[in-house]
Protein backbone atom coordinates (compact mmCIF):
# COMPACT_ATOMS: atom_id res chain seq x y z
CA UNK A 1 -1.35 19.72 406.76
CA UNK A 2 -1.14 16.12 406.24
CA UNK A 3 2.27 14.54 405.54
CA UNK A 4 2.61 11.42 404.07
CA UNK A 5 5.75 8.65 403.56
CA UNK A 6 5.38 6.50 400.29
CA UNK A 7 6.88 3.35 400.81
CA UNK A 8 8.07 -0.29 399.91
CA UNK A 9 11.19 -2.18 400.85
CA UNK A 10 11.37 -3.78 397.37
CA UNK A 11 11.99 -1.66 394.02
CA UNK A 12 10.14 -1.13 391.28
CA UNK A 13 6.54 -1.46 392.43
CA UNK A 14 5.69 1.76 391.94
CA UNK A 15 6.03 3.83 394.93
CA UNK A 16 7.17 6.85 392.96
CA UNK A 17 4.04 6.57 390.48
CA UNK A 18 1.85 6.48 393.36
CA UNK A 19 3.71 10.28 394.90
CA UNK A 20 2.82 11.32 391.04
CA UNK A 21 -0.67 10.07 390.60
CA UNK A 22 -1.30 11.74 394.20
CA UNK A 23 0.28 14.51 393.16
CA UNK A 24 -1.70 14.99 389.89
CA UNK A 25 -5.00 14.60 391.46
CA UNK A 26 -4.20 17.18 394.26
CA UNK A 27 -3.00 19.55 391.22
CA UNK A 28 -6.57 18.53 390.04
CA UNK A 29 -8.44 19.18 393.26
CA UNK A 30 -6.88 22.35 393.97
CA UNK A 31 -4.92 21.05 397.02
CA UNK A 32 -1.50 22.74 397.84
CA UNK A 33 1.08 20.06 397.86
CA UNK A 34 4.90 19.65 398.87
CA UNK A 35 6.70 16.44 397.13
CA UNK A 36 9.57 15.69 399.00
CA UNK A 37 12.18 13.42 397.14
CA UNK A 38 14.17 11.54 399.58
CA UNK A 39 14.99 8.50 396.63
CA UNK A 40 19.01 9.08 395.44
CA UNK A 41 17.88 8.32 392.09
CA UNK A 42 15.75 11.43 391.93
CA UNK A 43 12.56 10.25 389.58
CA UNK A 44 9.84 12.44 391.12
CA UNK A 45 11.78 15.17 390.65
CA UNK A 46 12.83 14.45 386.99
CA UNK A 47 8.94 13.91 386.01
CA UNK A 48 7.72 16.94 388.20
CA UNK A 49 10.53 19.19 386.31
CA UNK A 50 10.98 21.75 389.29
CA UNK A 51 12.74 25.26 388.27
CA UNK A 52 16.85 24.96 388.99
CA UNK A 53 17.77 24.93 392.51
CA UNK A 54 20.92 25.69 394.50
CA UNK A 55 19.82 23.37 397.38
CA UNK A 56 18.61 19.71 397.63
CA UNK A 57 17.22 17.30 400.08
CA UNK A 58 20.94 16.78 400.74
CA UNK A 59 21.47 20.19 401.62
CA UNK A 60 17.77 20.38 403.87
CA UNK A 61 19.36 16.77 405.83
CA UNK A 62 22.79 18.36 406.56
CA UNK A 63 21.35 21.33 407.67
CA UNK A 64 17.49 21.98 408.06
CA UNK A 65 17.64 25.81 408.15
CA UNK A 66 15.50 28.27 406.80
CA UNK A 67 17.67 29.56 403.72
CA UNK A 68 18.32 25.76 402.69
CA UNK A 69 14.55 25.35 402.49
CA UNK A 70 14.69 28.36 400.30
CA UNK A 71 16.66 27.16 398.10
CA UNK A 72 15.79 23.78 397.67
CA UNK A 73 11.61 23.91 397.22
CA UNK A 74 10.61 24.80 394.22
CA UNK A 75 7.95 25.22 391.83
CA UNK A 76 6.87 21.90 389.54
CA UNK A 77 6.15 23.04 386.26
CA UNK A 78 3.28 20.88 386.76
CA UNK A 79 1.12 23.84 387.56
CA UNK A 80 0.86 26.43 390.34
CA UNK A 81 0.04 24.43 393.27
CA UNK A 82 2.62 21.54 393.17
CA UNK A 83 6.25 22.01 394.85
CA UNK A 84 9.07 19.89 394.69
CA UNK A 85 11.76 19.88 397.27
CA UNK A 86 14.30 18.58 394.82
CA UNK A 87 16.08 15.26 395.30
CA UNK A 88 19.79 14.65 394.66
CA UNK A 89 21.88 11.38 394.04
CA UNK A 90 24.20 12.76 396.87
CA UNK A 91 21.38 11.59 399.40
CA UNK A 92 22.50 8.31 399.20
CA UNK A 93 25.76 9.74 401.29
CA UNK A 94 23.46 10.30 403.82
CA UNK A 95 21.72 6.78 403.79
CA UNK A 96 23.33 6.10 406.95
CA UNK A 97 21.97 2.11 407.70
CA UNK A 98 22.17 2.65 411.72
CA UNK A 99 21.24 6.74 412.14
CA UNK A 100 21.73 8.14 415.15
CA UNK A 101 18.43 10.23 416.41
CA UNK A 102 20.02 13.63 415.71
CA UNK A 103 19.77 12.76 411.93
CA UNK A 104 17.02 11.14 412.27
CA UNK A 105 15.11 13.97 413.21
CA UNK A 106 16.53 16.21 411.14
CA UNK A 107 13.90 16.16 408.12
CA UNK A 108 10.82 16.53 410.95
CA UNK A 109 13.07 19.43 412.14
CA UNK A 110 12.74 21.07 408.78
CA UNK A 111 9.19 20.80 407.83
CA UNK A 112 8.64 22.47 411.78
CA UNK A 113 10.99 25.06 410.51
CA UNK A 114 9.25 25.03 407.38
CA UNK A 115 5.90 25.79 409.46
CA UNK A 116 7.54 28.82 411.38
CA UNK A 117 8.65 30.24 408.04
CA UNK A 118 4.76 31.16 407.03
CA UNK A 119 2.07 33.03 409.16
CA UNK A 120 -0.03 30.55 407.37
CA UNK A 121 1.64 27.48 406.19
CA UNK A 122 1.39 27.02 402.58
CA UNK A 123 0.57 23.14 401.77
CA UNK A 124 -2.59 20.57 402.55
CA UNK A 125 -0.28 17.51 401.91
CA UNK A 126 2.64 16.82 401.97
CA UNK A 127 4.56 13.50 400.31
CA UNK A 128 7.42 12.26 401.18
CA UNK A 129 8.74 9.52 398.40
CA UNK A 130 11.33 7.03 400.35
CA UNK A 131 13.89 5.18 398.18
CA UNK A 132 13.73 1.23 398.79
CA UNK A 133 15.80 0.52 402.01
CA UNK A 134 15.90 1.30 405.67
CA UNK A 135 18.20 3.51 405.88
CA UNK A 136 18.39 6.77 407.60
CA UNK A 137 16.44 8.54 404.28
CA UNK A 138 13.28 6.14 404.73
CA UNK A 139 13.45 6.13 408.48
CA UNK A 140 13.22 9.71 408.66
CA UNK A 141 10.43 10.15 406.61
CA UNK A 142 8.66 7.72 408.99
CA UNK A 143 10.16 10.20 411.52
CA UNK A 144 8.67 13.07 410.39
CA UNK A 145 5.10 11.76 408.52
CA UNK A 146 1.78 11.43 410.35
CA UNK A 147 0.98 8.18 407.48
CA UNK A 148 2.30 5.98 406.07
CA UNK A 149 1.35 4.34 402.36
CA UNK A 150 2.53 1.26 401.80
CA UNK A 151 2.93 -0.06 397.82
CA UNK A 152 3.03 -3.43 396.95
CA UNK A 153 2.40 -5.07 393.77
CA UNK A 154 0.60 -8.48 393.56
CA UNK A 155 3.55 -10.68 393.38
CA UNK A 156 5.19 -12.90 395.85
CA UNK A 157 8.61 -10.83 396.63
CA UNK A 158 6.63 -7.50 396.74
CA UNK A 159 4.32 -8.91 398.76
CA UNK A 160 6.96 -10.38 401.36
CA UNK A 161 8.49 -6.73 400.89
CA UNK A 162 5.74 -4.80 402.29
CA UNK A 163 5.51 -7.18 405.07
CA UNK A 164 9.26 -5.70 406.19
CA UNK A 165 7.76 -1.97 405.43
CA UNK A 166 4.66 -2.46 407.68
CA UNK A 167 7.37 -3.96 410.81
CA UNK A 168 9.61 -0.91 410.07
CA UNK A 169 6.36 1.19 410.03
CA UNK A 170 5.36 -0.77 413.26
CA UNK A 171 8.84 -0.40 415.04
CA UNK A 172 9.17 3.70 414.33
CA UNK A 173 6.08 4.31 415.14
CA UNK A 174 7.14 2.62 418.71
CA UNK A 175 10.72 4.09 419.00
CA UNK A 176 10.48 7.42 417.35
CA UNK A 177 6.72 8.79 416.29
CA UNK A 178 4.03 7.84 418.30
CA UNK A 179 1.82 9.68 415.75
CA UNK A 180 2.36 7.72 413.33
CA UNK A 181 0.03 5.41 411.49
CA UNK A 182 -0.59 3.01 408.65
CA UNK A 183 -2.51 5.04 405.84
CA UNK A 184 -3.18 1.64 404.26
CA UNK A 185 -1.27 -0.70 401.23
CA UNK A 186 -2.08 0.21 397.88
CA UNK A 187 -1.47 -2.34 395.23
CA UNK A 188 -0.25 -0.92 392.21
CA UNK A 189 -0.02 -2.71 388.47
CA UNK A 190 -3.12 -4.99 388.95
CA UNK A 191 -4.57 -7.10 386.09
CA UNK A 192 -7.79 -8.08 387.44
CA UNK A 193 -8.12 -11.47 384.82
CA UNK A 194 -4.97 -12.66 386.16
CA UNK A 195 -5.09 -15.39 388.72
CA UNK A 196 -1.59 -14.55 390.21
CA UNK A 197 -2.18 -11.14 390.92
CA UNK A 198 -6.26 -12.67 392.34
CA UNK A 199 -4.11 -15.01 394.65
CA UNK A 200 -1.58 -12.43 395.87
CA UNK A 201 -4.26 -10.01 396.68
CA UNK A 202 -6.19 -12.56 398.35
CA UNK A 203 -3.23 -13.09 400.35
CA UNK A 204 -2.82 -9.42 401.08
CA UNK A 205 -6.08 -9.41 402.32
CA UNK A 206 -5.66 -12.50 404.91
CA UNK A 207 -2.25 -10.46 406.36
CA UNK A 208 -3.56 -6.68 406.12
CA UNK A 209 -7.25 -7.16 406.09
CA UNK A 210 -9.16 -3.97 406.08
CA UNK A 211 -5.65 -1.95 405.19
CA UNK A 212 -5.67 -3.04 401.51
CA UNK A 213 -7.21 -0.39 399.80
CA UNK A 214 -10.57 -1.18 397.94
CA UNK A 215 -9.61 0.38 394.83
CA UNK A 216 -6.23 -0.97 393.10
CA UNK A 217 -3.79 0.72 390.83
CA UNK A 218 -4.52 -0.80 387.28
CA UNK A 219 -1.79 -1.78 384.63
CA UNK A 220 -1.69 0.43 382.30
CA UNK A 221 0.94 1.88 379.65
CA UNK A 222 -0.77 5.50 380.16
CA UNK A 223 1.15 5.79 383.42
CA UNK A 224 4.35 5.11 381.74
CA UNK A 225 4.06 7.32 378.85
CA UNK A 226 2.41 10.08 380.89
CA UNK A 227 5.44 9.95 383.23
CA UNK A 228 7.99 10.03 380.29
CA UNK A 229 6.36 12.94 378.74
CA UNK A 230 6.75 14.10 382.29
CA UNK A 231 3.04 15.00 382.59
CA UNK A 232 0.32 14.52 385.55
CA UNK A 233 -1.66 11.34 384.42
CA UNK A 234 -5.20 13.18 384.85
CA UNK A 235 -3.94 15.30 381.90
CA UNK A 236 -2.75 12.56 379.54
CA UNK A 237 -6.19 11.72 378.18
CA UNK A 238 -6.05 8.45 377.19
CA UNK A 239 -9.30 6.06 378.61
CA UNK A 240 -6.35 4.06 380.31
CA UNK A 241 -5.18 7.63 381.70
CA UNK A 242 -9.02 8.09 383.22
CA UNK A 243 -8.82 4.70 384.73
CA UNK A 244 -6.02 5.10 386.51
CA UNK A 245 -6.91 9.03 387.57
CA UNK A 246 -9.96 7.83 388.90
CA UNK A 247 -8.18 5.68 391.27
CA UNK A 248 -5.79 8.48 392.20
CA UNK A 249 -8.75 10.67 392.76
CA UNK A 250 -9.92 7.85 395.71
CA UNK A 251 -6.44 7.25 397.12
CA UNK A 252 -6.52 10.89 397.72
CA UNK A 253 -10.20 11.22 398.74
CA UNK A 254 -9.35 8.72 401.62
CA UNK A 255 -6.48 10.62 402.65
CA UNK A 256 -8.60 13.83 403.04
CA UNK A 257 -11.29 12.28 404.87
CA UNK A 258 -8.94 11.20 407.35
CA UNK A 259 -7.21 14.32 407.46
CA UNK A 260 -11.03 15.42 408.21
CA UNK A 261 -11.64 13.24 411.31
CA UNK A 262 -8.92 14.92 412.80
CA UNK A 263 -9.66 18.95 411.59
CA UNK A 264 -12.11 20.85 410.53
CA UNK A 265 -12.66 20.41 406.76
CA UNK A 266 -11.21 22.43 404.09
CA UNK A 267 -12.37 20.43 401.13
CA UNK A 268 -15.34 18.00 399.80
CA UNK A 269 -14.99 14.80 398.73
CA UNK A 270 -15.20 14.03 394.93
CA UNK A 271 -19.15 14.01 394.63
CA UNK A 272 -20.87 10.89 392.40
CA UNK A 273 -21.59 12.28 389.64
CA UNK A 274 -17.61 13.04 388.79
CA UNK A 275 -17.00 9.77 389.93
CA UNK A 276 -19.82 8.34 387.47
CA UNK A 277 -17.88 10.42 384.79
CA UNK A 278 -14.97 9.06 385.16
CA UNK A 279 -15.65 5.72 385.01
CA UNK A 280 -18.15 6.37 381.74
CA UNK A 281 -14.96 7.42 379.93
């Protein structure tokens, strides 16, 4: 299992579009996924559409047993393959600004119970998506992930925001997870003929260096009305739809290859000639 936290300390880059495009390309690729929706204002679990639960994250943070797990993961209507632990707009109650390390923990203590509730545990990846702030929700997730993905988009105040998530990604990894590590920043919404967005990656590139991914996330109104017809992009169809899946396909391909260098591997990279496809259409 990998586990990865999705995360900016500015809103509305994206970071939620990113859990969905990873999510559909995993659907794609046949790899068993958990989305975990730790963002009060619940979008990944609106889009993924998961069957009605009793239980929520807010339930799983208060109390991170085995019958609250139950009742709070369920199936996306996605497709079989893609779970949802649902979110709830009564995490933000839990949002505590200065946690104490018993609730911080408490999310890493339910994916290990999680993982002593199967002989074989069920999921390749999981994704945690973090709401904006540092706050116990976010700080958890850093907690209890192995990566971290930073999103950014190629402006000024986003930028200057995912400086703040790499030092909170920095300063967890030194208080609380030793484990954990810097997956890379993805920068989502690009227009590659503008000179603003050039600049700002540029200037990415100077502070992050070889984290900035190689492939960005493209503008693109696909990703919007995919997401409002609550559907994974890599089925929406559109040649703006296969631009961005492509790039979801990577993102994910570099996650698995360095899942890989760690265990033995359970799947192959996306070979050229799919690759070649995509970018034909």
């Amino acid at each position: 299992m990998h586990t990865v936290s999705v995360l900016s300390l500015k809103g509305g880059v994206g970071k939620t579009t990113v859990v969905l495009g990873l999510a559909s390309a995993a659907l794609r690729r046949g790899v068993r996924t958990l989305v975990i929706d730790l963002d009060p204002q619940c979008n990944a679990t609106s889009t993924l559409e998961p069957e009605e639960s009793k239980a929520s994250i807010y339930d799983v943070l208060q109390d991170p047993s085995e019958d609250n797990l139950e009742e709070a993961i369920r199936p996306s209507r996605w497709g079989d393959g893609i779970d949802v632990l649902s979110g709830s707009e009564d995490a933000e109650l839990l949002n505590h600004p200065d946690p104490n390390e018993s609730r911080l923990h408490r999310l890493k203590d339910a994916l290990r119970t999680l993982r002593d509730m199967y002989d074989e545990f069920p999921y390749q990846l999981v994704l945690l998506d973090c709401p904006p702030s540092l706050g116990q929700l976010t700080r958890s997730a850093l907690v209890a992930a192995d990566r971290a993905l930073l999103v950014t988009e190629p402006t000024m105040f986003a930028v200057a925001g995912v400086q703040r998530a790499f030092e909170a990604v920095q300063n967890e990894r030194e208080q609380n997870n030793a484990d954990l590590q810097p997956l890379g920043v993805v920068v989502n919404r690009v227009r590659p003929r503008s000179h603003e967005h050039q600049f700002r990656i540029d200037e990415l590139r100077d502070i992050f260096g070889p984290l900035v991914m190689p492939v960005a996330l493209p503008d693109r109104l696909a990703v919007q009305q995919a997401q409002g017809a609550c559907m994974p992009i890599h089925e929406w169809g559109t040649p703006g739809a296969r631009e961005v899946a492509l790039a979801f396909n990577l993102l994910l391909a570099r996650i698995q290859r360095i899942s890989r260098s760690r265990r033995r591997a359970v799947h192959h990279d996306f070979d050229d000639d799919e690759i070649q496809e995509a970018v034909d259409a």
